[in-house]
N, C-alpha and C. Protein backbone atom coordinates (compact mmCIF):
# COMPACT_ATOMS: atom_id res chain seq x y z
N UNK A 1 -5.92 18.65 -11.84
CA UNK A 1 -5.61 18.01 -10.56
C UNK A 1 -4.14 17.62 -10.56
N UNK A 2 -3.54 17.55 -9.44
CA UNK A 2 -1.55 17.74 -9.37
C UNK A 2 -2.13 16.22 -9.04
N UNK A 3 -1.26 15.26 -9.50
CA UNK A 3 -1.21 13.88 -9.48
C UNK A 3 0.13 13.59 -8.95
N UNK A 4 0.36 12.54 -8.20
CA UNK A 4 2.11 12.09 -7.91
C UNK A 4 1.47 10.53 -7.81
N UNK A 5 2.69 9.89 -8.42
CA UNK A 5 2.16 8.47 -7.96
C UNK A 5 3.32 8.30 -7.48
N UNK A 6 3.27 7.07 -6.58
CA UNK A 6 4.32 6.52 -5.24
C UNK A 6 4.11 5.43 -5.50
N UNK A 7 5.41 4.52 -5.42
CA UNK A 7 5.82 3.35 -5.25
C UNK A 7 6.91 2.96 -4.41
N UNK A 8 7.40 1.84 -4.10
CA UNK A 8 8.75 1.78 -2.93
C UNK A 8 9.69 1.82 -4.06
N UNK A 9 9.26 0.59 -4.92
CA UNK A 9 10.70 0.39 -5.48
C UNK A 9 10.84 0.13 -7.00
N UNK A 10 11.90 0.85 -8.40
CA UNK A 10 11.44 0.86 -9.15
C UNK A 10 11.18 -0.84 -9.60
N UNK A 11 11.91 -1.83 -8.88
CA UNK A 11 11.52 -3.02 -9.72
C UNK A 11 10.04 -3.50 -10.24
N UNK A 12 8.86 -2.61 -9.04
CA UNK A 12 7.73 -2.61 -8.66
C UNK A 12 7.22 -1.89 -10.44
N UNK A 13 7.46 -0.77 -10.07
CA UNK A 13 6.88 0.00 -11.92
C UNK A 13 7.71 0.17 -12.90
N UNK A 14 9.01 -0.07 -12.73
CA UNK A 14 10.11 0.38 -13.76
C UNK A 14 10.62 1.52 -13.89
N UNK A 15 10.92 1.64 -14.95
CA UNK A 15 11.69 3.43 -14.86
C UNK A 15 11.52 4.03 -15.94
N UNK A 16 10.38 3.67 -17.13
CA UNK A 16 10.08 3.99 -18.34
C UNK A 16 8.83 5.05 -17.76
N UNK A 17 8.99 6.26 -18.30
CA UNK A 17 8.08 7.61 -18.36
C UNK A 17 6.67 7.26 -17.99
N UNK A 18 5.98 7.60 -17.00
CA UNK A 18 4.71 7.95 -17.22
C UNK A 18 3.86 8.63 -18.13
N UNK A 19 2.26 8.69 -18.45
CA UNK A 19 1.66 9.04 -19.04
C UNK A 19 1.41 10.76 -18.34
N UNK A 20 1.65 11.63 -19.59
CA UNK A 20 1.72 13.03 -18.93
C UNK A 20 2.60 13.64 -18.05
N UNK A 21 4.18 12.69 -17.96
CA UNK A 21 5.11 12.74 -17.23
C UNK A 21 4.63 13.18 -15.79
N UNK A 22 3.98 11.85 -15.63
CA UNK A 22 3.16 11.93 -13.56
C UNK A 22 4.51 12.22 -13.07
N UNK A 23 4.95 12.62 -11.80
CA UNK A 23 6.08 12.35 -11.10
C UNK A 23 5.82 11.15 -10.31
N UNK A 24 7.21 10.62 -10.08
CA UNK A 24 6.73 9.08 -9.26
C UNK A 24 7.75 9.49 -8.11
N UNK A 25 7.33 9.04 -6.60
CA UNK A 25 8.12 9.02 -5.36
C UNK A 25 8.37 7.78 -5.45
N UNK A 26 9.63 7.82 -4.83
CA UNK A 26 10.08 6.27 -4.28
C UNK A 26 10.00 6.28 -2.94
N UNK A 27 9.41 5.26 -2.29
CA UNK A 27 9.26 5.55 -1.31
C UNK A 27 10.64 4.72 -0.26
N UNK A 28 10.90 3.54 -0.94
CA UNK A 28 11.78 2.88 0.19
C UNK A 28 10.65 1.98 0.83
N UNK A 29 11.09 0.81 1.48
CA UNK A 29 10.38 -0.62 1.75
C UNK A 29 10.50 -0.05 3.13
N UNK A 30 8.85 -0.35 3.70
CA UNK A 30 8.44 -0.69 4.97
C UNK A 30 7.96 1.23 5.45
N UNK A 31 7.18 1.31 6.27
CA UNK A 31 6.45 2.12 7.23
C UNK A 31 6.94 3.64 7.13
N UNK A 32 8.07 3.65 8.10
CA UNK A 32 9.25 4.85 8.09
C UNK A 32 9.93 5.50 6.99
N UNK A 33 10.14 4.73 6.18
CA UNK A 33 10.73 5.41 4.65
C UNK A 33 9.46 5.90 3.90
N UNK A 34 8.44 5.26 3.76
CA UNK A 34 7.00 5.72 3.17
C UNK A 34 7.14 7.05 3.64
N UNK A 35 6.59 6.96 5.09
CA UNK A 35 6.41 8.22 5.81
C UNK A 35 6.84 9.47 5.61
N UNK A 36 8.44 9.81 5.66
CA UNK A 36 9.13 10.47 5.78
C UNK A 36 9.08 10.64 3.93
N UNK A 37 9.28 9.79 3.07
CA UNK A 37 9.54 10.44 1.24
C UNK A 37 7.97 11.29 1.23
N UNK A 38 6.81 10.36 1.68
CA UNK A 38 5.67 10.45 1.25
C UNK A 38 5.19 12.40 1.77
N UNK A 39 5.66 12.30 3.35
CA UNK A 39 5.33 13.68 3.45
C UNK A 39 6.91 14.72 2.71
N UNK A 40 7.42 14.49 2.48
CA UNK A 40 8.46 15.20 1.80
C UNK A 40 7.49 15.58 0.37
N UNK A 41 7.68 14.70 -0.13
CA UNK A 41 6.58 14.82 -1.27
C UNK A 41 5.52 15.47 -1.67
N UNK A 42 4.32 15.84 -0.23
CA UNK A 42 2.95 16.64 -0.25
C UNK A 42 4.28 18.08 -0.32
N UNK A 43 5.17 18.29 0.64
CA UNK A 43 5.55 19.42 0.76
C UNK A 43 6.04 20.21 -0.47
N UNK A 44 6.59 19.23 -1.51
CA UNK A 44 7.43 19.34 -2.57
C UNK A 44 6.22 19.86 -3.70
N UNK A 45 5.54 18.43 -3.74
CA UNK A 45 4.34 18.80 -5.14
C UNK A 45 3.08 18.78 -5.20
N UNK A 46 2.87 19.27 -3.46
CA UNK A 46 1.65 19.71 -3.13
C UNK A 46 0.44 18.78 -3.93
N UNK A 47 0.41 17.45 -3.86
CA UNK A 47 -0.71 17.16 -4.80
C UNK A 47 -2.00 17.25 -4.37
N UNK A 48 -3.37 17.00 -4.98
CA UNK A 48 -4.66 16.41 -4.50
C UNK A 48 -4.66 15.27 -4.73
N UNK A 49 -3.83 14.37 -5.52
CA UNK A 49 -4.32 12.80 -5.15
C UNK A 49 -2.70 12.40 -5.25
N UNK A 50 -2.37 11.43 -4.41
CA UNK A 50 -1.54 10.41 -4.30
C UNK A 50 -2.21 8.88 -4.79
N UNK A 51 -1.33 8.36 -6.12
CA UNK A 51 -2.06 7.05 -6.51
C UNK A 51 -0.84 6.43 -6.22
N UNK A 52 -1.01 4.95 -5.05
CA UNK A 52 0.24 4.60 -4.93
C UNK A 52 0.45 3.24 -5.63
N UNK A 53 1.07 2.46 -6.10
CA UNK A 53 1.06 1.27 -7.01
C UNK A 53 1.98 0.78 -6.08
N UNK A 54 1.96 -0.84 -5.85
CA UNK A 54 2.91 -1.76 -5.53
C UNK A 54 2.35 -2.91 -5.57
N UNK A 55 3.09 -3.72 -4.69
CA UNK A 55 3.18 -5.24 -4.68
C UNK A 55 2.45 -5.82 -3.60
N UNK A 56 1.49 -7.25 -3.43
CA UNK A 56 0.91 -7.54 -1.99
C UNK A 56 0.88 -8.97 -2.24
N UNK A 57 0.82 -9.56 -1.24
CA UNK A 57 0.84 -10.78 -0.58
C UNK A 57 -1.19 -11.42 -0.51
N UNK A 58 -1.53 -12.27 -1.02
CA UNK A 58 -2.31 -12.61 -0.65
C UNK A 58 -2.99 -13.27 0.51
N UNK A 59 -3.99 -12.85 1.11
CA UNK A 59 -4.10 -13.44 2.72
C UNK A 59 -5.32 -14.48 2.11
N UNK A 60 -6.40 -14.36 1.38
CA UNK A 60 -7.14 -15.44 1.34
C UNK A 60 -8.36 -15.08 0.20
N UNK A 61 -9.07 -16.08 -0.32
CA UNK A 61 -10.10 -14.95 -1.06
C UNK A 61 -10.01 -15.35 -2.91
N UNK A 62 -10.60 -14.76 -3.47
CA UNK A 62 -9.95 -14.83 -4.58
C UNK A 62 -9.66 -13.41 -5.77
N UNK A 63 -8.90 -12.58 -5.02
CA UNK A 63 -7.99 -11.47 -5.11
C UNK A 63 -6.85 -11.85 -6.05
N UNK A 64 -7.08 -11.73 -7.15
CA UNK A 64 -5.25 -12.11 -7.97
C UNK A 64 -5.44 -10.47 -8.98
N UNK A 65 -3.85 -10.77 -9.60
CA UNK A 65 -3.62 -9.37 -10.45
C UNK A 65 -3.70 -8.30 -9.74
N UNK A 66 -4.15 -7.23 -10.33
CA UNK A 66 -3.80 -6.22 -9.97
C UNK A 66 -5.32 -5.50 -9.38
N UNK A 67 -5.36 -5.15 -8.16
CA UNK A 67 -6.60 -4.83 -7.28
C UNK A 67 -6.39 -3.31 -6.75
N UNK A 68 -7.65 -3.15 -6.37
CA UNK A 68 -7.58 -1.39 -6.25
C UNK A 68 -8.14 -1.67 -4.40
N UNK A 69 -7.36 -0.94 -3.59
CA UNK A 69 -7.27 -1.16 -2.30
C UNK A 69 -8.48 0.20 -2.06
N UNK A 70 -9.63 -0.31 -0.97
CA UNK A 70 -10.39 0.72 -0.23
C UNK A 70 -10.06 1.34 1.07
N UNK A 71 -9.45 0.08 1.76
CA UNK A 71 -8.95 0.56 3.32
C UNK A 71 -7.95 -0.21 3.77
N UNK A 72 -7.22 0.53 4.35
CA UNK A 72 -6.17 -0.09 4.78
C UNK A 72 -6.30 -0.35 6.57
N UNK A 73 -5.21 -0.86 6.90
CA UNK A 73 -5.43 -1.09 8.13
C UNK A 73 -3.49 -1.36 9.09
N UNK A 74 -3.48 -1.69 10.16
CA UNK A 74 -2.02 -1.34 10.09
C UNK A 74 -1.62 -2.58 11.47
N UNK A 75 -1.29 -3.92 11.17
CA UNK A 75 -1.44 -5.55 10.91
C UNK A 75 -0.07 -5.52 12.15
N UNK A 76 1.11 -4.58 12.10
CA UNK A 76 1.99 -4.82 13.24
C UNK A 76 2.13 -3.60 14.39
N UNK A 77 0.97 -3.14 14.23
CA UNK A 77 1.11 -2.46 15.86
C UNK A 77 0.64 -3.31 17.27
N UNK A 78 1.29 -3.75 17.76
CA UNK A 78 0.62 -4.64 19.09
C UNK A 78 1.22 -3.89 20.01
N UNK A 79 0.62 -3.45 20.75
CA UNK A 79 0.66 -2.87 22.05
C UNK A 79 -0.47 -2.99 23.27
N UNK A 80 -0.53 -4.41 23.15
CA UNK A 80 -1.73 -4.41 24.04
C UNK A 80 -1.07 -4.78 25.32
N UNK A 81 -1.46 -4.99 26.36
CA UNK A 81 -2.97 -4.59 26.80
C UNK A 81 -3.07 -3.03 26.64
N UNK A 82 -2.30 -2.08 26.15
CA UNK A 82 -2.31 -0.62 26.27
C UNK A 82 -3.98 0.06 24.61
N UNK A 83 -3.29 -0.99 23.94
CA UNK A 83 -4.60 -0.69 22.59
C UNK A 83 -4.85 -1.74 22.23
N UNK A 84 -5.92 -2.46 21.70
CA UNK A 84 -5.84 -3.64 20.90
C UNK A 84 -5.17 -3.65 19.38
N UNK A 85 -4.99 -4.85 19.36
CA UNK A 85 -3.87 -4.73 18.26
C UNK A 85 -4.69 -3.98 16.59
N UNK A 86 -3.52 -3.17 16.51
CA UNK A 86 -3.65 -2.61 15.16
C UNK A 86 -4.21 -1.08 15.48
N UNK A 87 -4.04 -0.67 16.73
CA UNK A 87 -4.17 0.40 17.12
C UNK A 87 -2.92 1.42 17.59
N UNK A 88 -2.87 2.32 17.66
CA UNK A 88 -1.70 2.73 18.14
C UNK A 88 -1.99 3.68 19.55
N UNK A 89 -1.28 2.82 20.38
CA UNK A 89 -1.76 3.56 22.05
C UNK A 89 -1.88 4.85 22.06
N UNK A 90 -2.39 5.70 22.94
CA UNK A 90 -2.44 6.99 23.46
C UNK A 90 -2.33 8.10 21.92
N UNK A 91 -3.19 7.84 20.73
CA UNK A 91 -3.46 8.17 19.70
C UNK A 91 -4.99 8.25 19.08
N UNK A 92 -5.00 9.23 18.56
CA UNK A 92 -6.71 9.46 18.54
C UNK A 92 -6.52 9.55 17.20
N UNK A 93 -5.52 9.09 16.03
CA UNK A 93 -5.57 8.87 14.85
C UNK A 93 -6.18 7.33 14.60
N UNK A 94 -6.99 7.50 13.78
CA UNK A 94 -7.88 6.38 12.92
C UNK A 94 -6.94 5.03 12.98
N UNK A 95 -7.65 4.22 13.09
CA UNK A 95 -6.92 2.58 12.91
C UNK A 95 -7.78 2.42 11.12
N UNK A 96 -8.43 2.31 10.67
CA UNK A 96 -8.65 2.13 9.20
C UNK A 96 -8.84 3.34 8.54
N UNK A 97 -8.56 3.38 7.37
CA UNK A 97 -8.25 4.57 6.85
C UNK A 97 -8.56 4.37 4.95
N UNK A 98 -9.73 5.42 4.68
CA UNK A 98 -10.02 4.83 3.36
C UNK A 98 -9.74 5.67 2.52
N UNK A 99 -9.43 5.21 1.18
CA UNK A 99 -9.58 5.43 0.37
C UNK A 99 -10.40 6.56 -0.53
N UNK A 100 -10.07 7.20 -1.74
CA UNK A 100 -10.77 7.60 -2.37
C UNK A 100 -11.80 6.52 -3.29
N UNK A 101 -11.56 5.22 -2.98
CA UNK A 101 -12.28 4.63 -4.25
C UNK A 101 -13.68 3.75 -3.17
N UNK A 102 -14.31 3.03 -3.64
CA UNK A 102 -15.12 2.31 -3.17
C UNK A 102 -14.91 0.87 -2.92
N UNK A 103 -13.12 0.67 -3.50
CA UNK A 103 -12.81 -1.37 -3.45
C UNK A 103 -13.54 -1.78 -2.17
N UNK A 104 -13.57 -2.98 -2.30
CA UNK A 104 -14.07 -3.71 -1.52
C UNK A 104 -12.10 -4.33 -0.51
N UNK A 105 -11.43 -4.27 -1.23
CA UNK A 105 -10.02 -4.79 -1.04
C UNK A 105 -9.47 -4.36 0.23
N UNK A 106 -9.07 -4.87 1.41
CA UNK A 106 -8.52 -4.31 2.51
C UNK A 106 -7.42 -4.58 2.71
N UNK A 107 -6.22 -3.98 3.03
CA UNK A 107 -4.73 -4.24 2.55
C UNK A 107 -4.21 -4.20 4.42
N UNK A 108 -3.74 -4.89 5.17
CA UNK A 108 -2.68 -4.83 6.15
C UNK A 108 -1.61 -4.38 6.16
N UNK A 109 -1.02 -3.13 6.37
CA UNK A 109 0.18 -2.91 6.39
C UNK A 109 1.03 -3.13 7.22
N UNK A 110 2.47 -3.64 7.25
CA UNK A 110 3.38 -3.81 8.32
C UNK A 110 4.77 -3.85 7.92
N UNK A 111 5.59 -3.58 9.19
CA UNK A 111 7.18 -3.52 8.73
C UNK A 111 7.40 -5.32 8.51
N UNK A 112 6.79 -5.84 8.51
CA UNK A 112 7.44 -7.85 8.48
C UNK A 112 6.98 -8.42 6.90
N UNK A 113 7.78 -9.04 6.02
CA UNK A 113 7.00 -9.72 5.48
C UNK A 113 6.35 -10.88 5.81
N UNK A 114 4.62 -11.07 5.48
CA UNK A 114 4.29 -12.14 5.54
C UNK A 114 4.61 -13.46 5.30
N UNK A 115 4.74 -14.22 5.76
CA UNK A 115 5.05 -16.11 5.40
C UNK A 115 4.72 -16.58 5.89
N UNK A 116 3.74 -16.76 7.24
CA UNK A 116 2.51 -17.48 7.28
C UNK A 116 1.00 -17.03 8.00
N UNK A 117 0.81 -17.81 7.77
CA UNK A 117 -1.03 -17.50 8.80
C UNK A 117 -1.28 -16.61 9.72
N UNK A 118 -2.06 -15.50 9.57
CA UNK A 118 -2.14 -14.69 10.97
C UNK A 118 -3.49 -14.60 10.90
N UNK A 119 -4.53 -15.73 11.62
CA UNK A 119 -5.79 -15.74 12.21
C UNK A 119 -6.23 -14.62 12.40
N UNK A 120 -5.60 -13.43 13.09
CA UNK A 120 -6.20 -11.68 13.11
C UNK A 120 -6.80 -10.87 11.70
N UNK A 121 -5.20 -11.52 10.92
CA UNK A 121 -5.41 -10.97 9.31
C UNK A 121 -7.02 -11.39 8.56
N UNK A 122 -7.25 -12.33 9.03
CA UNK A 122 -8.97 -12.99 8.23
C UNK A 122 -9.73 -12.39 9.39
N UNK A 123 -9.49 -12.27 10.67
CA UNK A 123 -11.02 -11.46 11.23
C UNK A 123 -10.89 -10.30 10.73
N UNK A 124 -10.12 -9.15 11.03
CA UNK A 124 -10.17 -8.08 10.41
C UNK A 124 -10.63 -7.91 8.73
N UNK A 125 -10.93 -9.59 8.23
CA UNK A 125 -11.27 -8.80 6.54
C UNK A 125 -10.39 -8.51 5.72
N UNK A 126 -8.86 -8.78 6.11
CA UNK A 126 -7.83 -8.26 4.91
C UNK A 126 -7.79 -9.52 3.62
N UNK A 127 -7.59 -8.95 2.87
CA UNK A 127 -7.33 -9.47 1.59
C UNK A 127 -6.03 -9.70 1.19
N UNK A 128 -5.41 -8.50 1.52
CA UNK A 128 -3.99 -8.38 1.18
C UNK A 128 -3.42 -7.89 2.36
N UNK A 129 -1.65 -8.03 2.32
CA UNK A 129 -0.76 -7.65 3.11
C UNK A 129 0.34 -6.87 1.89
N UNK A 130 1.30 -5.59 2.56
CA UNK A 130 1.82 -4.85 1.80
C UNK A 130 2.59 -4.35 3.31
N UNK A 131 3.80 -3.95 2.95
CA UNK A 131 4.67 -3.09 4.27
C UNK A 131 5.03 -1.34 3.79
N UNK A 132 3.66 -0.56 3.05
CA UNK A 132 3.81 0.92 3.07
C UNK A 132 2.54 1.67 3.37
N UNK A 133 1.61 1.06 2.76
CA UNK A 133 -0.07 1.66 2.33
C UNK A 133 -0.64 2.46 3.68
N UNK A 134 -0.24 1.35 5.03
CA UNK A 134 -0.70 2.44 6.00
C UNK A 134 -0.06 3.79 6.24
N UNK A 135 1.22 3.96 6.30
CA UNK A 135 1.88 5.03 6.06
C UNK A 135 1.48 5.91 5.28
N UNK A 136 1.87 5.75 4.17
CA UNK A 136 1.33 6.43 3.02
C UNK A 136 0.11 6.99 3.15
N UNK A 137 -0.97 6.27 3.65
CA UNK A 137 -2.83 6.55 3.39
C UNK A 137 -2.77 7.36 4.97
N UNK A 138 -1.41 7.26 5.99
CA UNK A 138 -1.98 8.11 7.09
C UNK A 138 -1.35 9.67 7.18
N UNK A 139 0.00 9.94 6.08
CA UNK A 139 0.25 10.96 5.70
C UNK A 139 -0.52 11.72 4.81
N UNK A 140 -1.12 11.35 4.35
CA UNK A 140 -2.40 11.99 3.11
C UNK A 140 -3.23 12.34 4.24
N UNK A 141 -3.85 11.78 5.05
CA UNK A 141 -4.88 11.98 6.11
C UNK A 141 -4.30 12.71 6.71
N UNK A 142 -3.21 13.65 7.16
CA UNK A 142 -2.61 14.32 8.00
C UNK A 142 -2.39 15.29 7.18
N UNK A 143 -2.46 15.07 6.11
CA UNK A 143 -1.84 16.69 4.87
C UNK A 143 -3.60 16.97 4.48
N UNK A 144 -4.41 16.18 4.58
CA UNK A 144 -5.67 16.63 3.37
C UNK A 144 -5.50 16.56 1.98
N UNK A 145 -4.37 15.14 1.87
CA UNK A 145 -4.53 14.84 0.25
C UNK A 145 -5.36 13.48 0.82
N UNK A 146 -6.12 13.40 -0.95
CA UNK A 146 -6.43 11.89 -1.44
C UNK A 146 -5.64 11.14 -1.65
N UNK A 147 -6.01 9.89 -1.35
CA UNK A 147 -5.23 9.07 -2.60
C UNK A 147 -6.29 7.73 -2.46
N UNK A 148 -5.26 6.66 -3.56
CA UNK A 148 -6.14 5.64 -3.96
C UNK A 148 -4.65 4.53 -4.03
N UNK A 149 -5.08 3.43 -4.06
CA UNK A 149 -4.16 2.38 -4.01
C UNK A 149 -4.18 1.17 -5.16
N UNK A 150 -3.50 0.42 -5.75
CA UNK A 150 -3.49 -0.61 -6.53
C UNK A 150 -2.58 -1.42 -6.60
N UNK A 151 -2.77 -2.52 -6.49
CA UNK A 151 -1.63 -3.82 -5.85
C UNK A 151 -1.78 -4.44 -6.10
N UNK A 152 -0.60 -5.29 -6.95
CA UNK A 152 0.07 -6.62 -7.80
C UNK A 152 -0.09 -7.48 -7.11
N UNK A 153 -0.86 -8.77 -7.14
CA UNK A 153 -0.54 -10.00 -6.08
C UNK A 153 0.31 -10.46 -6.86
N UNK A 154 1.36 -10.85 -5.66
CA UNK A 154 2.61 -11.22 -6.51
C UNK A 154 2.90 -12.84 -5.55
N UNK A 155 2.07 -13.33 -4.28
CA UNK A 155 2.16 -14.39 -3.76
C UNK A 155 1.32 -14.25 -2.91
N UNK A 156 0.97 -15.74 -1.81
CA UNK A 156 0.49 -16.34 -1.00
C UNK A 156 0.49 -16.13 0.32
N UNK A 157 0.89 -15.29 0.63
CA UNK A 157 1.98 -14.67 2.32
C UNK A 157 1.69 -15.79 2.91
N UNK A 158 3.10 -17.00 2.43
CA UNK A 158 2.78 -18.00 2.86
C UNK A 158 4.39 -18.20 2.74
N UNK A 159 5.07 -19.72 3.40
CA UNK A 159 6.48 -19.71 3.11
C UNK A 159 7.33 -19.82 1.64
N UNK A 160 6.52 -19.51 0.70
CA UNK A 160 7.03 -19.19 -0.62
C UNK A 160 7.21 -18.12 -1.06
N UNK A 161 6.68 -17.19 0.08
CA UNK A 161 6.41 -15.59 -0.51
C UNK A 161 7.74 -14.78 -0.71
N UNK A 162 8.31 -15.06 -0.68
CA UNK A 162 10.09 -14.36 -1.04
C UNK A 162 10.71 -14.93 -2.32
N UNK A 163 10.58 -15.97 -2.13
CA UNK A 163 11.18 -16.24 -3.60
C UNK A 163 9.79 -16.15 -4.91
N UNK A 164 7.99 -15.97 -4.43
CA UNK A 164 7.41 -15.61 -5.48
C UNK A 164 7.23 -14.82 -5.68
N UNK A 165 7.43 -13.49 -4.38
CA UNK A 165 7.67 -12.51 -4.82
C UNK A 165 8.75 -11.86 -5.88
N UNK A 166 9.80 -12.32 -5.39
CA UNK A 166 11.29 -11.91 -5.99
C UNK A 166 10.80 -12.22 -7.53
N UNK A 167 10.11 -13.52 -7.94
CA UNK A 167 9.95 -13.55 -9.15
C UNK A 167 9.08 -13.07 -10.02
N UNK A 168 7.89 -12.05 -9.41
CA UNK A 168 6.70 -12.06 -9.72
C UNK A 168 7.02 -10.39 -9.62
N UNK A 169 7.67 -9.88 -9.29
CA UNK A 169 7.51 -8.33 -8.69
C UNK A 169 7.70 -7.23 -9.85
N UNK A 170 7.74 -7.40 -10.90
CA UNK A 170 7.98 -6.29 -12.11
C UNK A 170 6.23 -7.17 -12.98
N UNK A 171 5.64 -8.21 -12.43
CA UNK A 171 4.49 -8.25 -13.46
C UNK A 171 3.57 -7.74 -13.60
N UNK A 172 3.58 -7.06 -12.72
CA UNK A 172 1.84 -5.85 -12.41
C UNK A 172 2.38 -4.46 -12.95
N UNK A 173 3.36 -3.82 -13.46
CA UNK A 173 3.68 -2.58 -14.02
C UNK A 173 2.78 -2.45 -15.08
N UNK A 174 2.77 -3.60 -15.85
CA UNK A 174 2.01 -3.20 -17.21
C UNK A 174 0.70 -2.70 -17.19
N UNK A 175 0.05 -4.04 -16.33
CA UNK A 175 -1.33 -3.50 -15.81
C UNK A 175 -1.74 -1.75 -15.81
N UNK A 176 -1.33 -2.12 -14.45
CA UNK A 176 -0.77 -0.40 -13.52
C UNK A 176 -1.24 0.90 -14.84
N UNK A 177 0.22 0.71 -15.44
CA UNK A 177 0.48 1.52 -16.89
C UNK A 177 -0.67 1.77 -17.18
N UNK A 178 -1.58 0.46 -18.01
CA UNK A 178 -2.13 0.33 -18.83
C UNK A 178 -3.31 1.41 -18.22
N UNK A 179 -3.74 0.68 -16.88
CA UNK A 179 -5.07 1.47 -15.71
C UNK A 179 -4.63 2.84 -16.08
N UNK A 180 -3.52 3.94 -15.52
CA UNK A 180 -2.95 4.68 -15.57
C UNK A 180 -2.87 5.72 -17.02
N UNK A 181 -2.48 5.20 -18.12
CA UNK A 181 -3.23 5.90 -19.05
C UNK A 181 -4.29 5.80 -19.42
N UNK A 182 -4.97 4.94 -19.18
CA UNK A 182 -6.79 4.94 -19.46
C UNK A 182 -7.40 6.61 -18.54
N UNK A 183 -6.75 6.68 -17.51
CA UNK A 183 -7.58 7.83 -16.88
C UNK A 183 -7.50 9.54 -17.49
């Protein structure tokens, strides 16, 4: 099986070799940069699974370390009254979008970082917030690759989340790694 794993940024996994020299994409922070590396990428190394690793914000729950995402969902499209939110108007592409795995974990994606409360984020069921996963999980759905997701809580998506991120954002590599050569 052709494997690529994706991340935005190396602070996220580092820059020390993968197991079986995986190739890693960078994707670049937020929606549009995902998009555009991520399908560059199917074109380049044609994979069957995309495993993407990064960093997330906790919305509520008790989700810490490093979690394996089932569905994602996509937290800053508002265009209503035209779609309800998290839809994208005059589009017959999927608003949730799953996974190869069975997590229970539902990740929000958006171009904003979180820092406080979004009442929508707990009806919809998210667990986590992240600004690539929908991208990423809707270019795979558009090529006919898999993939699967796993994400570092690295804070609270609360008004501390920048500086606990900033400090917290290289601690889930090891994990990752560790998951990563086990397979």
């Amino acid at each position: 099986m052709t494997l690529l794993i994706a991340c935005a940024l190396p602070e996220e996994l580092g820059n020390k070799p993968l197991p079986n020299n995986t190739p890693v994409v960078w994707t670049g922070v937020g929606k549009v940069n995902t998009a555009i590396a991520i399908t560059r990428a199917i074109a380049q190394h044609k994979p069957k699974l995309i495993i993407n690793f990064g960093t997330a914000g906790r919305i509520g729950g008790d989700v810490q370390g490093l979690v394996e995402v089932g569905q994602v969902i996509q937290r800053d499209m508002v265009a209503e009254p035209l779609a309800p939110r998290g839809q994208t108007p005059f589009d017959k592409a999927l608003s949730v979008l799953c996974s190869q795995s069975q997590a229970a974990v539902v990740c929000a994606s958006g171009d904003s970082f979180v820092t406080q409360h979004d009442p929508w984020l707990i009806e919809q069921g998210a667990h986590v917030v992240d600004m690539e996963l929908f991208a990423l999980a809707m270019a795979c759905h558009q090529h006919g690759v898999a993939w699967r997701s796993f994400k570092y809580i690295t804070d609270d998506a609360n008004e501390e989340a920048g500086k606990d991120w900033a400090t917290q954002v290289s601690l889930g590599q090891q994990l990752f790694r560790r998951w990563l050569s086990d397979i």
